[in-house]
N, C-alpha and C. Protein backbone atom coordinates (compact mmCIF):
# COMPACT_ATOMS: atom_id res chain seq x y z
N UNK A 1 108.09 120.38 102.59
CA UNK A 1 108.08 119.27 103.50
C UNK A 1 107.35 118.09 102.85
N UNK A 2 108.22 116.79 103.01
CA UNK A 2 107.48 115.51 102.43
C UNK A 2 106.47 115.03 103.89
N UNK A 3 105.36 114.64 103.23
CA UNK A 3 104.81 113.75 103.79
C UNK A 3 104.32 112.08 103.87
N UNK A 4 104.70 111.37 104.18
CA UNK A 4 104.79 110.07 103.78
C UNK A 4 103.25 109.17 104.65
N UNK A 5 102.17 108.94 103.83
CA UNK A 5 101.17 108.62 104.55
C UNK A 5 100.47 107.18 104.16
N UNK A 6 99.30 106.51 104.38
CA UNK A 6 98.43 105.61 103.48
C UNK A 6 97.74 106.81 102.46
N UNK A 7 97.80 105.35 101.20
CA UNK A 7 97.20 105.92 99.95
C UNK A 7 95.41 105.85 100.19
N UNK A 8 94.60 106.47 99.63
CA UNK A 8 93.30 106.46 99.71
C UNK A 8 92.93 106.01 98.17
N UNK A 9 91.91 105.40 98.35
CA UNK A 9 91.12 105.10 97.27
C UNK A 9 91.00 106.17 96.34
N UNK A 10 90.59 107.60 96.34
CA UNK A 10 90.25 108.43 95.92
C UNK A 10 91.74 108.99 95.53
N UNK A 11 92.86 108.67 95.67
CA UNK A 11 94.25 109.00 94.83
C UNK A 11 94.72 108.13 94.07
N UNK A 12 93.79 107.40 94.00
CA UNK A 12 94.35 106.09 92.83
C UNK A 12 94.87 106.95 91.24
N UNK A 13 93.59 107.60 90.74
CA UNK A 13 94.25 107.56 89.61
C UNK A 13 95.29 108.62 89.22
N UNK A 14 95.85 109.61 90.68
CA UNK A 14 97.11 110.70 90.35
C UNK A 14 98.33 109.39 91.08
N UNK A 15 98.23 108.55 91.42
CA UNK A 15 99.35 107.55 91.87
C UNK A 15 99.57 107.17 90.57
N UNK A 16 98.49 106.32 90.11
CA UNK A 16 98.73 105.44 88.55
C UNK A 16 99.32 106.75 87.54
N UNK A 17 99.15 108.05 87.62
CA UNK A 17 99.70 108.78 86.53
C UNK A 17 101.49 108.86 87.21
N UNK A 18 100.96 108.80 88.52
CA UNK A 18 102.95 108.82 89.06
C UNK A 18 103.53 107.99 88.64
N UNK A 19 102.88 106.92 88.83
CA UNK A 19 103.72 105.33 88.64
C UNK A 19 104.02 105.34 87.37
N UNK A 20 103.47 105.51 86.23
CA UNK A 20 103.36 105.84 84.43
C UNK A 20 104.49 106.77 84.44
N UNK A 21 104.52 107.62 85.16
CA UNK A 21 105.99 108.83 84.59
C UNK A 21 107.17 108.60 85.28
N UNK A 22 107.04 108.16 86.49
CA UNK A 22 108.47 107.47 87.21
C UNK A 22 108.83 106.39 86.70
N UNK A 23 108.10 104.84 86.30
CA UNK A 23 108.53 104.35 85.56
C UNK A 23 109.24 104.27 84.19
N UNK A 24 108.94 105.09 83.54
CA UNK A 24 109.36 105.98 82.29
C UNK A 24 110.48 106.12 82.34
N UNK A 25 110.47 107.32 83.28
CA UNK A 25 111.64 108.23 83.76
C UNK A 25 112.74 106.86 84.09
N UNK A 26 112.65 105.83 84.90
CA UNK A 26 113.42 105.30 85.11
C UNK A 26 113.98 103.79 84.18
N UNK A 27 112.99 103.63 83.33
CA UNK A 27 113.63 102.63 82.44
C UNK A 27 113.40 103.35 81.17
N UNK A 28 113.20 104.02 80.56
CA UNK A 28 113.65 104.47 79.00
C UNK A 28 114.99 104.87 78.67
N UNK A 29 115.88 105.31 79.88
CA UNK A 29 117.08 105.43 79.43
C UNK A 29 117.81 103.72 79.70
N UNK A 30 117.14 103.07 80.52
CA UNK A 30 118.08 102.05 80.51
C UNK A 30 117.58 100.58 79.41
N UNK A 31 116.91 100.67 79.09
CA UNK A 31 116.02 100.24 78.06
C UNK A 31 115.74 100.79 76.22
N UNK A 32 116.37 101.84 76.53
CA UNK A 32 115.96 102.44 75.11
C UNK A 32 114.70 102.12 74.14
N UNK A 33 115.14 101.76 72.77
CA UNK A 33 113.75 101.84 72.11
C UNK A 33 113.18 100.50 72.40
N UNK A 34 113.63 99.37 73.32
CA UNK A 34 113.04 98.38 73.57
C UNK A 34 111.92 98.44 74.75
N UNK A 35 112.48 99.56 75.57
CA UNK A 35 111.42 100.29 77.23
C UNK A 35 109.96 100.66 76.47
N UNK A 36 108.81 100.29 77.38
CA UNK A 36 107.89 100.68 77.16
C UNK A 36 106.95 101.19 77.96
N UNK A 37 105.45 101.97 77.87
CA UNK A 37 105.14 102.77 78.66
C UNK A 37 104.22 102.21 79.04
N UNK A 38 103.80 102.29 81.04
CA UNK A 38 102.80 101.25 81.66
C UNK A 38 101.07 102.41 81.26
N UNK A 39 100.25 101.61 80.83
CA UNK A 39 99.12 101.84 80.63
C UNK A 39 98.56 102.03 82.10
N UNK A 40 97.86 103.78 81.85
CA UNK A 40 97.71 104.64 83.20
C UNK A 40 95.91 103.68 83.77
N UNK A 41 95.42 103.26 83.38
CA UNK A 41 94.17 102.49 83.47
C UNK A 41 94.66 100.63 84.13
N UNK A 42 96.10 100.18 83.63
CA UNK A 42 96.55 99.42 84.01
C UNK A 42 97.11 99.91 85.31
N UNK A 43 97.36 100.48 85.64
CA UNK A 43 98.47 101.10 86.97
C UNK A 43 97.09 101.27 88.11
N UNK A 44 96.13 101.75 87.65
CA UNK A 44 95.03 102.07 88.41
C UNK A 44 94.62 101.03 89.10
N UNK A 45 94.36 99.77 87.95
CA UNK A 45 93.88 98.72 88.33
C UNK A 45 94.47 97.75 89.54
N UNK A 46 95.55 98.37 89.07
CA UNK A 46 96.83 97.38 89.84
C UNK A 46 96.75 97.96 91.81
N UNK A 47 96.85 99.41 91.84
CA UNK A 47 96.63 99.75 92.96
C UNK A 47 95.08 100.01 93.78
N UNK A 48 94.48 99.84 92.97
CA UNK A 48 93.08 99.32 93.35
C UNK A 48 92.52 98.01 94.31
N UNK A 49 93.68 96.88 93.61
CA UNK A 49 93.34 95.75 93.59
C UNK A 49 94.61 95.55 95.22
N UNK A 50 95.66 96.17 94.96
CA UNK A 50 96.29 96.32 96.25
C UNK A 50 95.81 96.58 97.69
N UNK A 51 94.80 97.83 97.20
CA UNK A 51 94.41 98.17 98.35
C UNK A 51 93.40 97.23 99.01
N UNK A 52 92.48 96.97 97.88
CA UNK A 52 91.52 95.64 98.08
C UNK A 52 91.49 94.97 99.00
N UNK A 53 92.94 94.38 98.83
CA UNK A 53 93.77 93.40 99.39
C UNK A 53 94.76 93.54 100.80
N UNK A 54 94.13 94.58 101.46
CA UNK A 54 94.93 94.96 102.22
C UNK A 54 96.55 95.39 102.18
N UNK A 55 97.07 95.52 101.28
CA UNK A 55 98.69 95.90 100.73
C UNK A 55 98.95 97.28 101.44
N UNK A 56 100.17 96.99 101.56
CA UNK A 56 100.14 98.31 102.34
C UNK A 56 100.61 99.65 100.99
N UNK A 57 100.23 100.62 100.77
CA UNK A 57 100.63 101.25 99.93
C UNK A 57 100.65 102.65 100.45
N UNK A 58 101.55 103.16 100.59
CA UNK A 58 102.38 105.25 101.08
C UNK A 58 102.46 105.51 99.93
N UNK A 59 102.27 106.72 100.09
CA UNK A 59 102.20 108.06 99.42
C UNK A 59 103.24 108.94 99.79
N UNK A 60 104.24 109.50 99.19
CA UNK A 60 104.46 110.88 99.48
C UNK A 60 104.21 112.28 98.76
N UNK A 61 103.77 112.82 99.51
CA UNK A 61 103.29 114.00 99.14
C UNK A 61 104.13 115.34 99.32
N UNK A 62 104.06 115.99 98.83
CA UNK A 62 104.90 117.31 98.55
C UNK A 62 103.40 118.01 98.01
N UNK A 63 103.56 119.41 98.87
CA UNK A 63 102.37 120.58 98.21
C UNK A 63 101.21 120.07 97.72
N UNK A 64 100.68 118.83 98.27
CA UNK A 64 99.15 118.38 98.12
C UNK A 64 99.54 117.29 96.21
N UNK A 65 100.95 117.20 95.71
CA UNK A 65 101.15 116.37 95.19
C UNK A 65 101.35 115.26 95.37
N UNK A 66 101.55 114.12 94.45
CA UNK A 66 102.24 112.66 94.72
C UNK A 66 103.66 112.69 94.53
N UNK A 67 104.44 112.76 94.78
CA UNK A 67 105.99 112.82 94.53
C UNK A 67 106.65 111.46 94.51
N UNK A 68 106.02 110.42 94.77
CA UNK A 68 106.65 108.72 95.00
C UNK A 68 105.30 107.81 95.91
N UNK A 69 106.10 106.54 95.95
CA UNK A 69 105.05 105.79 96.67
C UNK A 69 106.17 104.44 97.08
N UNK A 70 105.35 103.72 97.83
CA UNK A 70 105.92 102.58 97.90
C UNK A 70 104.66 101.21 98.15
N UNK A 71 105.12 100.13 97.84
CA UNK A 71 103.98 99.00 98.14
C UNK A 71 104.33 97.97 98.72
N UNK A 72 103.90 97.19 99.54
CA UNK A 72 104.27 96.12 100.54
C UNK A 72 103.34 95.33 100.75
N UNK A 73 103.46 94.10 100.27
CA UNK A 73 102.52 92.77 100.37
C UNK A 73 103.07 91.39 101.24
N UNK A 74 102.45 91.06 101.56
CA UNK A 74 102.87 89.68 102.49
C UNK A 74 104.22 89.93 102.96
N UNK A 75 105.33 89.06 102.12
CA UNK A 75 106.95 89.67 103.48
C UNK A 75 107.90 90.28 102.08
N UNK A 76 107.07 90.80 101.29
CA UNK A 76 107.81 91.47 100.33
C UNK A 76 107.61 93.17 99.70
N UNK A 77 108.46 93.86 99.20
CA UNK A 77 108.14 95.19 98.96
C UNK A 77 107.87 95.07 97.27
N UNK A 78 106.94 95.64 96.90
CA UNK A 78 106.31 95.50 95.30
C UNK A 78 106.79 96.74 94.40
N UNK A 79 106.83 97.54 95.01
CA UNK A 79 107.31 98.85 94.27
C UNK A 79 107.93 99.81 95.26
N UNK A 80 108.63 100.76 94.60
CA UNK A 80 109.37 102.33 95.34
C UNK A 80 109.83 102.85 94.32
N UNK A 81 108.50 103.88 94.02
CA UNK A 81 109.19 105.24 92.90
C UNK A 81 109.14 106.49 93.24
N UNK A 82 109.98 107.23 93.24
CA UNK A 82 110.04 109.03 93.11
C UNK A 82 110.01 109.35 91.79
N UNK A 83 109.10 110.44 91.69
CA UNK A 83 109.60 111.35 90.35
C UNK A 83 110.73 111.66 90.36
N UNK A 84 111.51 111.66 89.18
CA UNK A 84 112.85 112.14 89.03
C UNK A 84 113.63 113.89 90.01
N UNK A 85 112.90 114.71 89.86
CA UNK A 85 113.06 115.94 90.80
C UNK A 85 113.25 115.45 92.38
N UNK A 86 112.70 114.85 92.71
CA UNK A 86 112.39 114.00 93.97
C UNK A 86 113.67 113.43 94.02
N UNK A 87 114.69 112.92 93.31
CA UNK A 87 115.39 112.06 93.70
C UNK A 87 117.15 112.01 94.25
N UNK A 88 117.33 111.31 94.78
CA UNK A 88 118.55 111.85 96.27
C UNK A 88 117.83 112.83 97.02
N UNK A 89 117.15 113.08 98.18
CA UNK A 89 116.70 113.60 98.98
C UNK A 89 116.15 113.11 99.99
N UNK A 90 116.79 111.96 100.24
CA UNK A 90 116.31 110.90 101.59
C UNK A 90 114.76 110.71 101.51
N UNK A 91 113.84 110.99 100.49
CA UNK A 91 112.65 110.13 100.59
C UNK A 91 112.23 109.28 99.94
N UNK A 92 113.01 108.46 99.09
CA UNK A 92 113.15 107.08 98.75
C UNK A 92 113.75 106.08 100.11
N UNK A 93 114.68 106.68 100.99
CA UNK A 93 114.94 105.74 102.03
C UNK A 93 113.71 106.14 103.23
N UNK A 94 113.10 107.53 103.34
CA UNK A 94 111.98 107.37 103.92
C UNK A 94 110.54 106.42 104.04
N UNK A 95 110.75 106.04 102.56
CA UNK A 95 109.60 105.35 102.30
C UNK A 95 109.84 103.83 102.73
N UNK A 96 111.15 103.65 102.48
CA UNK A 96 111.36 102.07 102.38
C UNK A 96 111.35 101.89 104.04
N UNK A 97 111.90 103.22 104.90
CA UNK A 97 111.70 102.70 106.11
C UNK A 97 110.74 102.39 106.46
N UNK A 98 109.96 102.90 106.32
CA UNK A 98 108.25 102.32 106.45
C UNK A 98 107.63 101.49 105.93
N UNK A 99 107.81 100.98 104.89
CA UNK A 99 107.87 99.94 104.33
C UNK A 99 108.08 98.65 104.96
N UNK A 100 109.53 99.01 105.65
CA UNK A 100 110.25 97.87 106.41
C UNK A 100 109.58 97.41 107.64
N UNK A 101 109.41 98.51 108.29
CA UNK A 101 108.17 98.33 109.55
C UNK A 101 106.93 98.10 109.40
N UNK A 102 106.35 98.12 108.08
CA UNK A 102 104.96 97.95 107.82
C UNK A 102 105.19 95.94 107.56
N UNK A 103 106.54 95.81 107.46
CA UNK A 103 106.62 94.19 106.97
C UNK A 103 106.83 93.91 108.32
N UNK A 104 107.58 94.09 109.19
CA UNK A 104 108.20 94.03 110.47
C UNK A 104 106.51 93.65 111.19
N UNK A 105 105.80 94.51 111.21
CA UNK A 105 104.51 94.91 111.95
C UNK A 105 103.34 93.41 111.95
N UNK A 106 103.79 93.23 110.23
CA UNK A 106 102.96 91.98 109.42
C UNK A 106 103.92 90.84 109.75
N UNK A 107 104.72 90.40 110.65
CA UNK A 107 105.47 89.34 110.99
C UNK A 107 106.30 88.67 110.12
N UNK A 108 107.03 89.79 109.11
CA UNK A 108 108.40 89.15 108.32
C UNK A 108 109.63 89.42 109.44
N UNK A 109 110.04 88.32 109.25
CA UNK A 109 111.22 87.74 110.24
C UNK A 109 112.41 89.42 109.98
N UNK A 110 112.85 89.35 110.93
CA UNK A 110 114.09 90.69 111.42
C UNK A 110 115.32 90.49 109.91
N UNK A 111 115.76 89.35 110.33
CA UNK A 111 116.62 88.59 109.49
C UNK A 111 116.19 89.31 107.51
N UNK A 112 115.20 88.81 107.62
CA UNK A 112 114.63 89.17 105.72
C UNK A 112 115.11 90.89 105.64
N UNK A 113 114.98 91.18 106.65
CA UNK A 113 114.49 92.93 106.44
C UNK A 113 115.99 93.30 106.25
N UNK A 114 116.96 92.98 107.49
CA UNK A 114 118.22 93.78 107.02
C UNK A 114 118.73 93.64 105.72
N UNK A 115 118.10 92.94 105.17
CA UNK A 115 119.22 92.32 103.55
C UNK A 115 118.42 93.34 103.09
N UNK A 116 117.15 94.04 102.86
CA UNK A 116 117.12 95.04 102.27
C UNK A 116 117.22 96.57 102.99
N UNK A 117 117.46 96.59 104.18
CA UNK A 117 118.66 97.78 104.68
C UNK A 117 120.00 97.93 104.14
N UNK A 118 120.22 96.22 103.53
CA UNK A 118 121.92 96.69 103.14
C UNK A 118 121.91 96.82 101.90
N UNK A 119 120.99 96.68 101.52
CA UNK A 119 120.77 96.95 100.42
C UNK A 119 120.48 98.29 99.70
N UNK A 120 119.42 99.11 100.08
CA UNK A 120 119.00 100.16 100.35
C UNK A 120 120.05 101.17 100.37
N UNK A 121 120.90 101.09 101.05
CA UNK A 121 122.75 101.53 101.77
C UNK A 121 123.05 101.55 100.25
N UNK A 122 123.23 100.79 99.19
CA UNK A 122 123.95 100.52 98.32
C UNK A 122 123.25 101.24 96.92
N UNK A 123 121.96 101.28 97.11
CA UNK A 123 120.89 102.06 95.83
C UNK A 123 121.94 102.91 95.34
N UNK A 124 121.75 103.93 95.61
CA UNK A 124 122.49 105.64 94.80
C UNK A 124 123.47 104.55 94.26
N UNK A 125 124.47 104.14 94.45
CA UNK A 125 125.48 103.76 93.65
C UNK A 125 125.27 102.69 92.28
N UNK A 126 124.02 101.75 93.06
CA UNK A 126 124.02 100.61 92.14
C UNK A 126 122.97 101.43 90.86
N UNK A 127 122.40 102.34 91.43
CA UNK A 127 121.56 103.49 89.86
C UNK A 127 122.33 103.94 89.16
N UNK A 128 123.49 104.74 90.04
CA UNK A 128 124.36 105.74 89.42
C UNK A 128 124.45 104.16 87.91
N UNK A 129 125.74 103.03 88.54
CA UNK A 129 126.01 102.47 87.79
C UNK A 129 125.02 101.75 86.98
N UNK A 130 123.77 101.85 86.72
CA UNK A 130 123.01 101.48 85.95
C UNK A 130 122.46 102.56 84.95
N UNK A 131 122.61 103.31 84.79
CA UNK A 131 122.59 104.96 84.37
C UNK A 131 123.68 105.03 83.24
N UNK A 132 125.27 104.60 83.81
CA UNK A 132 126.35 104.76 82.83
C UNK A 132 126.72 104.27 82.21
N UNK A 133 127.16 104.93 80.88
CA UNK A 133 127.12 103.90 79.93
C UNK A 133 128.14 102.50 79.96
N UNK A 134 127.91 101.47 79.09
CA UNK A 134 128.58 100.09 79.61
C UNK A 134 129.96 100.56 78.65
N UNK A 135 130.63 99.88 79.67
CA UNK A 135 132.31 100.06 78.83
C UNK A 135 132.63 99.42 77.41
N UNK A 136 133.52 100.32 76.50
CA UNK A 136 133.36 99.24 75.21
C UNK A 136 131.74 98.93 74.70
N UNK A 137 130.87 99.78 74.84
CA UNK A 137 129.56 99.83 74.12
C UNK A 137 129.95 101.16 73.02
C-alpha cells in the first residue's frame, strides 16, 4: 500500500537520494552521454529550502520507503518523480492529485489546474513517446 503524505525535515536526505536516482533513471536514456547526475547534497539543499518556504512537498511511501514525491509552490507544480519500479501504477496521478488541491487550497484559479488534468490524461503516452527511438535516427 502507497502512502502519499507531507515530507518532514528529517527525510530530506532519503528524498534527495530519490530525487538523484529517479532523475537519472529518467533522463540518461533520453539524454545520453550529454545527461548528467543531480548532486545528492544539491537535492538536499533544494528541499530544505522548499520546506523553509512553506512549499508544499508529498512523499510517497511504500514499506517505510520513499518511492516518489511531488512539489508545489505558489500556482505551480516543481517536481513529480517515481522510482522506475513505481511506475504506471496510478501513483504518479495520485500525487499530482494532491498536488492539484494543495494549489486549488493556495488560491490558483480552477481554470490553471484543468490544463494540467489534461495533461496528466496524456503523460503515459507522451513518455512512452519520449522513450522511443526518433525515426530515421
Amino acid at each position: 500500500m502507497i502512502e502519499i503524505r507531507d515530507a518532514t525535515v528529517q527525510e530530506i536526505p532519503e528524498l534527495a537520494r530519490a530525487h538523484v536516482k529517479a532523475d537519472w533513471d529518467t533522463h540518461a536514456p533520453l539524454f545520453g552521454a550529454e545527461a548528467y547526475m543531480l548532486d545528492v547534497t544539491d537535492s538536499e539543499g533544494r528541499w530544505r529550502q522548499a520546506l523553509r518556504s512553506g512549499n508544499v512537498l508529498l512523499l510517497a511511501i511504500r514499506n517505510s520507503a520513499i518511492v516518489g514525491f511531488g512539489h508545489c509552490y505558489e500556482d505551480r507544480i516543481g517536481a513529480l518523480y517515481l522510482l522506475t519500479p513505481y511506475h504506471r501504477q496510478g501513483i504518479g496521478g495520485a500525487i499530482l492529485q494532491k498536488l492539484l488541491r494543495a494549489l486549488y487550497g493556495r488560491g490558483t484559479p480552477w481554470h490553471a489546474l484543468m490544463l494540467w488534468r489534461r495533461i496528466s490524461r496524456r503523460l503515459p503516452s507522451i513518455l512512452h513517446m519520449a522513450h522511443a527511438p526518433l525515426v530515421g535516427a
